[in-house]
N, C-alpha and C. Protein backbone atom coordinates (compact mmCIF):
# COMPACT_ATOMS: atom_id res chain seq x y z
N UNK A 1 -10.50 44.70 128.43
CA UNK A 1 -10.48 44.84 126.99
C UNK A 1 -10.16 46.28 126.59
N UNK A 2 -10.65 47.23 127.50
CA UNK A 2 -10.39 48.39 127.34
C UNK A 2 -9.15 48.67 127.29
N UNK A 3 -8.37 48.16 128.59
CA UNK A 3 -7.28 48.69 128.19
C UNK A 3 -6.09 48.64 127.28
N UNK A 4 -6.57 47.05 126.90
CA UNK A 4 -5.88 46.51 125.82
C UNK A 4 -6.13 47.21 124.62
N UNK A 5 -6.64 47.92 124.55
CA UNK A 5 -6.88 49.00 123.36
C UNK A 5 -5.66 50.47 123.22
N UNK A 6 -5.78 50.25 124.36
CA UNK A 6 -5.43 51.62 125.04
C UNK A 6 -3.60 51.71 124.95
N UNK A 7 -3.60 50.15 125.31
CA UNK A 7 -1.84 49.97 124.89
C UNK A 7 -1.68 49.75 123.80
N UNK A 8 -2.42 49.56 122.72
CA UNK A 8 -1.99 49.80 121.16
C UNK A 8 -2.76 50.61 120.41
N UNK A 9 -2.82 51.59 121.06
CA UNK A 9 -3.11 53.26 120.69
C UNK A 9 -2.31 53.81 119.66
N UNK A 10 -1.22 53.72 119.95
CA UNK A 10 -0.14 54.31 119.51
C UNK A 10 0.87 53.18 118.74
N UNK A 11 0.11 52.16 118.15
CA UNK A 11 0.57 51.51 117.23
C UNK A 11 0.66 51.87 115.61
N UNK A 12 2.18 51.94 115.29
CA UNK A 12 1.72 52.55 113.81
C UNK A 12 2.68 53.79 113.90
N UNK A 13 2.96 54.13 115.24
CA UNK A 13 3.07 55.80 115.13
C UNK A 13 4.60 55.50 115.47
N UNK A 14 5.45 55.51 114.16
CA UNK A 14 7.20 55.18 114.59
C UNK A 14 7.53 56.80 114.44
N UNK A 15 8.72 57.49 115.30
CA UNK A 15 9.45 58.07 114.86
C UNK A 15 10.78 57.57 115.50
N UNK A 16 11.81 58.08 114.15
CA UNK A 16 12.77 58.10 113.93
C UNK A 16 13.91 58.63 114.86
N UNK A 17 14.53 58.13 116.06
CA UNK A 17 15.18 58.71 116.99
C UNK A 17 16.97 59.07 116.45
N UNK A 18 17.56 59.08 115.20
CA UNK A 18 18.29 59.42 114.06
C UNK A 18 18.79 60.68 114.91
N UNK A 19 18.17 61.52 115.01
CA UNK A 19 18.69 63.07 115.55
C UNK A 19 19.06 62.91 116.84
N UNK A 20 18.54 62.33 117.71
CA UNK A 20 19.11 61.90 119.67
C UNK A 20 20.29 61.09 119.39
N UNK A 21 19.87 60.20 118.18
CA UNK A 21 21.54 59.29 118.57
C UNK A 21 22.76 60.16 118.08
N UNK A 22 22.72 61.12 117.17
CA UNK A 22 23.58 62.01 116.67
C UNK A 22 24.19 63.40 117.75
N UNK A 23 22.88 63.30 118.55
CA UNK A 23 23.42 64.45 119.95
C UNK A 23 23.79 63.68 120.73
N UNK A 24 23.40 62.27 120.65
CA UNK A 24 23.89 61.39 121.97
C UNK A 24 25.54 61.56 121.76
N UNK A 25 25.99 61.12 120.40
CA UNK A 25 27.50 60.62 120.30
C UNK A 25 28.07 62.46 120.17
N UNK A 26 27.69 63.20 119.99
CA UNK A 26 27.90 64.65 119.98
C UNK A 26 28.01 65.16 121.85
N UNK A 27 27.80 64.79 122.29
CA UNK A 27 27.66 65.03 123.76
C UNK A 27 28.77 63.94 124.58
N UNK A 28 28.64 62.76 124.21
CA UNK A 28 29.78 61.59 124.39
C UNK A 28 30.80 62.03 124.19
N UNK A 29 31.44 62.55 123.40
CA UNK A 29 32.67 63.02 122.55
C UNK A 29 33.08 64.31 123.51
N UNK A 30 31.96 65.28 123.76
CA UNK A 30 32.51 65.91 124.42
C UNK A 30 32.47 66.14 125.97
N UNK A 31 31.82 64.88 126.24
CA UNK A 31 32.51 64.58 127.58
C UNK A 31 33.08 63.67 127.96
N UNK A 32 33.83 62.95 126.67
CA UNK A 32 35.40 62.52 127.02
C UNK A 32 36.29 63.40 127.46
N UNK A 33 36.19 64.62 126.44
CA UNK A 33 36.97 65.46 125.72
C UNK A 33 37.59 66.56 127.30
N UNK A 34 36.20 66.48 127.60
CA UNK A 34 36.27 67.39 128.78
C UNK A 34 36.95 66.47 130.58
N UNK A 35 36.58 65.37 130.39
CA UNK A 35 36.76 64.53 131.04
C UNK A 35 38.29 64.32 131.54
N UNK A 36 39.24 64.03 129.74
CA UNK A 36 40.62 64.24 129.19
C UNK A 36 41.49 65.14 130.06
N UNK A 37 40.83 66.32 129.34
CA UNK A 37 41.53 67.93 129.92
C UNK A 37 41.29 67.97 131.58
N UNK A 38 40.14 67.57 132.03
CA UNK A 38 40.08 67.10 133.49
C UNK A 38 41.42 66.61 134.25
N UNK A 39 41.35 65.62 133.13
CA UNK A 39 42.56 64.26 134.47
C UNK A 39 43.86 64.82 133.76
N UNK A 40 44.12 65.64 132.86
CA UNK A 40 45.23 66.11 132.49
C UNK A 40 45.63 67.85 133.52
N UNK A 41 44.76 68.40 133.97
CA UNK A 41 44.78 69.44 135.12
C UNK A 41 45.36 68.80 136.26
N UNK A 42 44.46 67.61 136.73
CA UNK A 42 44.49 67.25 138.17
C UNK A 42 45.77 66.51 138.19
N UNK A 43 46.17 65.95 136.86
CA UNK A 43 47.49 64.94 137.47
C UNK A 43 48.38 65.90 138.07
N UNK A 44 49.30 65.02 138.82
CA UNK A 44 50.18 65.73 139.90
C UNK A 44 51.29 66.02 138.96
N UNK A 45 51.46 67.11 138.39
CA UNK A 45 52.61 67.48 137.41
C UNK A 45 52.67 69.42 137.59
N UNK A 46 53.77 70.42 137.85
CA UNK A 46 54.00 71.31 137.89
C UNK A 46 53.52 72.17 136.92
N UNK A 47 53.16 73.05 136.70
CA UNK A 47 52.40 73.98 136.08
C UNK A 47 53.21 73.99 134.56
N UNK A 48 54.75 74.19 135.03
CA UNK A 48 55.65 74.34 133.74
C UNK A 48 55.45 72.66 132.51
N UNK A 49 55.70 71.67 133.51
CA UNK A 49 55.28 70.15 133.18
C UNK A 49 54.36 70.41 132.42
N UNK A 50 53.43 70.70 132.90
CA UNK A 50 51.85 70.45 132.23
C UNK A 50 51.44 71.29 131.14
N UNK A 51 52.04 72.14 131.19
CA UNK A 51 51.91 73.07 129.76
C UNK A 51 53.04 72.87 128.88
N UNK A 52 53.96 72.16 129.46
CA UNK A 52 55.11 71.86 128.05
C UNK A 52 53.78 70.26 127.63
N UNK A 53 53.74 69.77 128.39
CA UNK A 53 52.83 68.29 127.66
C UNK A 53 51.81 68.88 126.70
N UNK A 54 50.49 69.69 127.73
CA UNK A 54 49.77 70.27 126.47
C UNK A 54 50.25 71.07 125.01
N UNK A 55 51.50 71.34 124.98
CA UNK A 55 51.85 72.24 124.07
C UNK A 55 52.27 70.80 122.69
N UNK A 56 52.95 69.93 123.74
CA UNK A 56 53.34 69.01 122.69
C UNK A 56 52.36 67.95 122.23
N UNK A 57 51.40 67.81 123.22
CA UNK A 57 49.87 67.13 122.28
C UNK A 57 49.39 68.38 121.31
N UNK A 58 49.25 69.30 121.63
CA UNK A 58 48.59 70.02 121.10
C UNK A 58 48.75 70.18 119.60
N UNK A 59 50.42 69.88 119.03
CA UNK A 59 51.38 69.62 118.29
C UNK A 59 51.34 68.88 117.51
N UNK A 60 51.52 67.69 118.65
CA UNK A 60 51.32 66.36 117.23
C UNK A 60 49.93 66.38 116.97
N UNK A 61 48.90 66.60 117.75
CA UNK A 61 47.49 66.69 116.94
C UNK A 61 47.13 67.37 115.89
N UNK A 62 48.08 68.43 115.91
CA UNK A 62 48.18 69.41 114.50
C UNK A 62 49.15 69.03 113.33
N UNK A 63 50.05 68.20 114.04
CA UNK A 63 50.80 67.87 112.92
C UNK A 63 49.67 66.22 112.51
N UNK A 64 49.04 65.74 112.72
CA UNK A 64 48.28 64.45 112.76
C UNK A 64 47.09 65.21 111.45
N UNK A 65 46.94 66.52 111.98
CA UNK A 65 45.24 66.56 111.14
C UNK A 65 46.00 67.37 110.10
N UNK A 66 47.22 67.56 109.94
CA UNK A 66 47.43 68.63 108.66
C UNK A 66 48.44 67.03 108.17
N UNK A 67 48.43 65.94 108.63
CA UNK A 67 48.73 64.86 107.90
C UNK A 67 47.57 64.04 107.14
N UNK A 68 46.49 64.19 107.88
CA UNK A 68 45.22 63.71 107.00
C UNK A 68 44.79 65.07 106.35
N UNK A 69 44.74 65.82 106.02
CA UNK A 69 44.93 67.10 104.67
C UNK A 69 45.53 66.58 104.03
N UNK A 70 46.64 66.55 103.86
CA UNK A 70 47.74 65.52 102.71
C UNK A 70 47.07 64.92 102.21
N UNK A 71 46.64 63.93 103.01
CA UNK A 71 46.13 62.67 102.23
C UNK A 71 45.40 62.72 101.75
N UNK A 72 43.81 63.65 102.39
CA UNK A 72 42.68 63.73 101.68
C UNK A 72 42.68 64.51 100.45
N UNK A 73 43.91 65.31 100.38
CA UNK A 73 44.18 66.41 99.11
C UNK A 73 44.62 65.37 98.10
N UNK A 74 44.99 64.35 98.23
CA UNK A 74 46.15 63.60 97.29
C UNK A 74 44.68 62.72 97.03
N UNK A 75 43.85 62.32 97.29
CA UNK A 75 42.82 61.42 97.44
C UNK A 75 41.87 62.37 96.53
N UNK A 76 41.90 63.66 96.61
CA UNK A 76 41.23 64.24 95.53
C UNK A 76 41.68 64.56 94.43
N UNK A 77 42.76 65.02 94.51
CA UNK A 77 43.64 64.82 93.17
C UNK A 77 43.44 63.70 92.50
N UNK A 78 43.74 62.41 93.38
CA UNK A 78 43.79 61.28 91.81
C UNK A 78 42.28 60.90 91.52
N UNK A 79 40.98 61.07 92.64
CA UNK A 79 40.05 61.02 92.10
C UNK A 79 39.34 61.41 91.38
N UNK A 80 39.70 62.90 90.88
CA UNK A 80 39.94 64.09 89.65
C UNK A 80 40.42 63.37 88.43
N UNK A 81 41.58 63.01 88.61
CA UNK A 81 42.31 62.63 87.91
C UNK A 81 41.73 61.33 86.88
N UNK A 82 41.34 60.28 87.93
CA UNK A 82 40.29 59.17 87.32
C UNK A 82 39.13 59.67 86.67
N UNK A 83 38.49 60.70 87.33
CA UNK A 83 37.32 60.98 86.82
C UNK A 83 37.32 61.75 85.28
N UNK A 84 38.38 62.52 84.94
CA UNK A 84 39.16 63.05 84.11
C UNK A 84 39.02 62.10 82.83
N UNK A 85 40.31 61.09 83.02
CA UNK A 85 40.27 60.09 82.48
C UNK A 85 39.41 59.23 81.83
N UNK A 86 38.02 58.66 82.88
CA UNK A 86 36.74 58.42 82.65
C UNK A 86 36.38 59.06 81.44
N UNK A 87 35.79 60.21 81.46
CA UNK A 87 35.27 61.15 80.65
C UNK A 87 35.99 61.52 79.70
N UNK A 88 37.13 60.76 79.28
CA UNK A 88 37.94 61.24 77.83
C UNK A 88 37.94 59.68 76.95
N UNK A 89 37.61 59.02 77.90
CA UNK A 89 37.49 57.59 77.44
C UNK A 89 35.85 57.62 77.05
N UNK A 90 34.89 57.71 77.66
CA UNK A 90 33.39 57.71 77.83
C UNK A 90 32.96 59.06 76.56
N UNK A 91 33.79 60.03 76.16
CA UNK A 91 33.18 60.71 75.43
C UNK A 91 32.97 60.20 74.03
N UNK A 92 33.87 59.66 73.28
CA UNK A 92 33.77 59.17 72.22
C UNK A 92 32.77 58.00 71.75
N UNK A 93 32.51 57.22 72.78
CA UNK A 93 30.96 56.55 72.59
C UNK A 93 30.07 56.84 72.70
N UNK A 94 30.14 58.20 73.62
CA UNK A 94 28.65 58.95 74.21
C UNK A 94 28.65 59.50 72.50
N UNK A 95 29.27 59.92 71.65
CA UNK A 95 28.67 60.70 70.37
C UNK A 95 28.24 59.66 69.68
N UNK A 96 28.86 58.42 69.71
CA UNK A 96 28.27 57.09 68.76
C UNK A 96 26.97 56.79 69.46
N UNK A 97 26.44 56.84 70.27
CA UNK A 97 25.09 56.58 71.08
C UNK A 97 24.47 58.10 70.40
N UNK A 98 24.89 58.99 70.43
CA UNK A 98 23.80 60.29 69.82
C UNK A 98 23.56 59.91 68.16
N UNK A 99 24.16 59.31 67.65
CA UNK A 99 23.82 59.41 66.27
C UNK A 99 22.75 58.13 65.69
């Protein structure tokens, strides 16, 4: 009986493991990452090979994330833009509600 006490001691007492799963996938990521650059060293390709490849990933990954800039810039613009809009439409009733 005792010990059956003893294993629900610590009943009641949750914490939130939110922060481990966030270093978990933070640590995952970068040991793909590292993993990647690994098997991209070891493949059997000439020094000149292998640095023209990295140069041209390196490339389109930059041309890839300054393509989502674009977008996310254009995505703020028109959501400006709506919100803009909103509030030129919404003002004129907001003064009929004050009076």
């Amino acid at each position: 009986m005792i010990e059956r006490n003893d294993e629900f001691a610590n009943e009641g007492e949750y914490r939130s493991s939110n922060g481990n799963l966030s270093v978990g996938f933070a640590m995952l990521f970068v040991g793909l990452a590292l993993g990647a650059i690994t098997a991209l060293l070891i493949a059997p390709k000439t020094g000149r090979q292998m640095r023209k490849t990295l140069r041209r990933k390196y490339e389109d990954a930059r041309d890839a994330m300054d393509d989502i800039q674009d977008q996310a810039s254009d995505w703020i613009d028109k959501g400006s833009d709506w919100a803009d809009k909103a509030k030129s439409r919404v003002a004129p009733l907001a003064k009929n509600f004050r009076r």
